[in-house]
C-alpha atoms as a PDB file:
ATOM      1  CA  UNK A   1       0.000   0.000   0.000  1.00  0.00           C
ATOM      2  CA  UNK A   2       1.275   3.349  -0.694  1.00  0.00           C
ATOM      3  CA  UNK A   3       1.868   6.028   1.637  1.00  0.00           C
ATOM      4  CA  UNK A   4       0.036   8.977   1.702  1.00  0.00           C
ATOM      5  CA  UNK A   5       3.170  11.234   0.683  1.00  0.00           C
ATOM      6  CA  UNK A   6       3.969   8.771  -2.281  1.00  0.00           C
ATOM      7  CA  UNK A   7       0.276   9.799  -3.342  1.00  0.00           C
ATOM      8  CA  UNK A   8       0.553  12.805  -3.520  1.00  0.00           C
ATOM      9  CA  UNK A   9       3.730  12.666  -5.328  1.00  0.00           C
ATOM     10  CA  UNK A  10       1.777  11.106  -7.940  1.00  0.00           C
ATOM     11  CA  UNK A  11      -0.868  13.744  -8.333  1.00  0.00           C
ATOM     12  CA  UNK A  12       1.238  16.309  -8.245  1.00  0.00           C
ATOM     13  CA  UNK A  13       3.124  14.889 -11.015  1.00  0.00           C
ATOM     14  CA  UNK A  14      -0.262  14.225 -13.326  1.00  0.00           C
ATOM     15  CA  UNK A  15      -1.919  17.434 -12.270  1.00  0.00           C
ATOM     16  CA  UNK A  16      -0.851  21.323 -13.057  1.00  0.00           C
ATOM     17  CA  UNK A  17      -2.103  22.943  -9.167  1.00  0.00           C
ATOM     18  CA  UNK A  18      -2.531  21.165  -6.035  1.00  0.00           C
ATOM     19  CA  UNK A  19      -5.839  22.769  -5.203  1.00  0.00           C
ATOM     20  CA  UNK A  20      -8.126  20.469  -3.678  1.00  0.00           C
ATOM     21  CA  UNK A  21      -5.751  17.601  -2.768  1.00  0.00           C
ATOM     22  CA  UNK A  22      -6.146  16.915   0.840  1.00  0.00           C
ATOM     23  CA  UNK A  23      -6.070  13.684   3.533  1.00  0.00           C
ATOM     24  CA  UNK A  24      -8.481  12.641   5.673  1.00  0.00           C
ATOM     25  CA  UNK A  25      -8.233  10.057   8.689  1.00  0.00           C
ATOM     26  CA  UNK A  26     -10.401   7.573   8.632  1.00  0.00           C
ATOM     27  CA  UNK A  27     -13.342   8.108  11.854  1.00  0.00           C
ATOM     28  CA  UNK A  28     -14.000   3.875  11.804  1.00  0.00           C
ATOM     29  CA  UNK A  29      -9.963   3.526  11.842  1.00  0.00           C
ATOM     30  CA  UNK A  30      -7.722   4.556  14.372  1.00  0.00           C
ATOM     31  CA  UNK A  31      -4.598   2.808  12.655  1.00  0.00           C
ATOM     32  CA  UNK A  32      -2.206   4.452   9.635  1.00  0.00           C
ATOM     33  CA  UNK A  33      -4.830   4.163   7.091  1.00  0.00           C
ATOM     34  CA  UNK A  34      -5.867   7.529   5.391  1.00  0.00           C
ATOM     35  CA  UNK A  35      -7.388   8.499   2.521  1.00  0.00           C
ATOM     36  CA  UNK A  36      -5.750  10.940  -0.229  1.00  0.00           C
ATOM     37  CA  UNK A  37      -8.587  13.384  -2.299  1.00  0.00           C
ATOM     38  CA  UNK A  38      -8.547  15.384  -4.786  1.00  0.00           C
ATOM     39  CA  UNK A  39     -10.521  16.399  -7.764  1.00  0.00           C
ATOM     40  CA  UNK A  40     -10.927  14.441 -10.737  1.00  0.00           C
ATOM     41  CA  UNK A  41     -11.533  17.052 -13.376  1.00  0.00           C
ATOM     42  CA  UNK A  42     -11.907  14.439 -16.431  1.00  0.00           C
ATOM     43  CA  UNK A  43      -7.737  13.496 -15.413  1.00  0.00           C
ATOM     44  CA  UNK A  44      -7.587   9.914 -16.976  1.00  0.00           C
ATOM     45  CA  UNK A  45      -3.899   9.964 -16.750  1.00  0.00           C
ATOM     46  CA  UNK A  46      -4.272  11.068 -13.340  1.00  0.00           C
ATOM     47  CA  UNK A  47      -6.771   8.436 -12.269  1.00  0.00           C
ATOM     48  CA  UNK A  48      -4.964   5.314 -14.518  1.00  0.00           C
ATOM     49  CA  UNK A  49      -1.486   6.229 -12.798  1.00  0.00           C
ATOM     50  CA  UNK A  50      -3.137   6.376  -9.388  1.00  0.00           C
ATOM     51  CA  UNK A  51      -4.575   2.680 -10.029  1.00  0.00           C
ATOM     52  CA  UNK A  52      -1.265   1.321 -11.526  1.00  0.00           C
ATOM     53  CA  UNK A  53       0.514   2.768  -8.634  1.00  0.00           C
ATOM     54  CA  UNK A  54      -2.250   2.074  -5.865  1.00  0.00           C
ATOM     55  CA  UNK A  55      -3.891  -1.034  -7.404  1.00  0.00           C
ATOM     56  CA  UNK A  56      -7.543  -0.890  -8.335  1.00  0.00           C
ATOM     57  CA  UNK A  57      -9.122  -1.821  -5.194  1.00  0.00           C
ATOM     58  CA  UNK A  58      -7.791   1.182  -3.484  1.00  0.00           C
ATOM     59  CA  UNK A  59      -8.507   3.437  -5.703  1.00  0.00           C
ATOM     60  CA  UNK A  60     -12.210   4.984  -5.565  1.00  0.00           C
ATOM     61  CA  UNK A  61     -13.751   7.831  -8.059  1.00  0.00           C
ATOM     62  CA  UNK A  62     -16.814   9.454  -6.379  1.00  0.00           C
ATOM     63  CA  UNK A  63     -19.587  11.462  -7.812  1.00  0.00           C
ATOM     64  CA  UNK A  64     -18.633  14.628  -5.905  1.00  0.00           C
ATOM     65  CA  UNK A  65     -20.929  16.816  -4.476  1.00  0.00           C
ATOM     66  CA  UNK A  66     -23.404  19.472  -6.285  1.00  0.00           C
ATOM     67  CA  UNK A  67     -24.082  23.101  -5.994  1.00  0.00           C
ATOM     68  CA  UNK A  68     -22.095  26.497  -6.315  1.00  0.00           C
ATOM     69  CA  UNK A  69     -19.211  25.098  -4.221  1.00  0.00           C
ATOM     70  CA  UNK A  70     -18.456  20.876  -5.141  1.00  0.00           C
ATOM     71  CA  UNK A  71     -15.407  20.564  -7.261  1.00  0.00           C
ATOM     72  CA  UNK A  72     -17.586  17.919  -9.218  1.00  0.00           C
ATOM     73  CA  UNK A  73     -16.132  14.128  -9.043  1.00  0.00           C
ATOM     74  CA  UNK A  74     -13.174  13.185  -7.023  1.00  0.00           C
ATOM     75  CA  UNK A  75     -10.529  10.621  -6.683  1.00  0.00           C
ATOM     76  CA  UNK A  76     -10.255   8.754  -3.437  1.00  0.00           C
ATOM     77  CA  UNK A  77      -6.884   6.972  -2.382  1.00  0.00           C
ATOM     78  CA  UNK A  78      -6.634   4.547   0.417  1.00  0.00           C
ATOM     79  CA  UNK A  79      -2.821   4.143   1.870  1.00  0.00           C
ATOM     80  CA  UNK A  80      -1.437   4.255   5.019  1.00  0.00           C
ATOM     81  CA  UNK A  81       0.353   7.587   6.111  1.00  0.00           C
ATOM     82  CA  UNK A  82       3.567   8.523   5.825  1.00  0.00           C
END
């Protein structure tokens, strides 16, 4: 599993601003496992080197929220931090 800093590496690389990329602990999980976020913003590079990297399984595109303020679809990461 990746770590949460190897993550990010990997968006940053794939992606032209950091806006938006954030991690989260997990309420239900008081070990290292976190979750990386950030938009998805139609990235398909982004999103295929995140599940290469990640594997599949860990790797989760949501629908986002709606209104004025959602960033539309996201990418969700599981790893463990570091």
């Amino acid at each position: 599993m990746l770590t949460t800093t190897q993550v990010r590496a990997i968006i940053n690389q794939h992606s032209t601003s950091t806006y938006g990329i954030y991690t989260n602990k997990t309420a239900k999980h008081t070990g290292p496992i976190r979750r990386v976020k950030c938009y998805f913003k139609n990235n398909v590079k982004l999103l295929t080197a995140l599940q290469k990297a990640a594997g599949a399984s860990n790797v989760t595109l949501t629908e986002g929220g709606s209104g004025y303020c959602s960033g539309g679809p996201g990418i969700t990461v599981k790893c463990v931090i570091g």
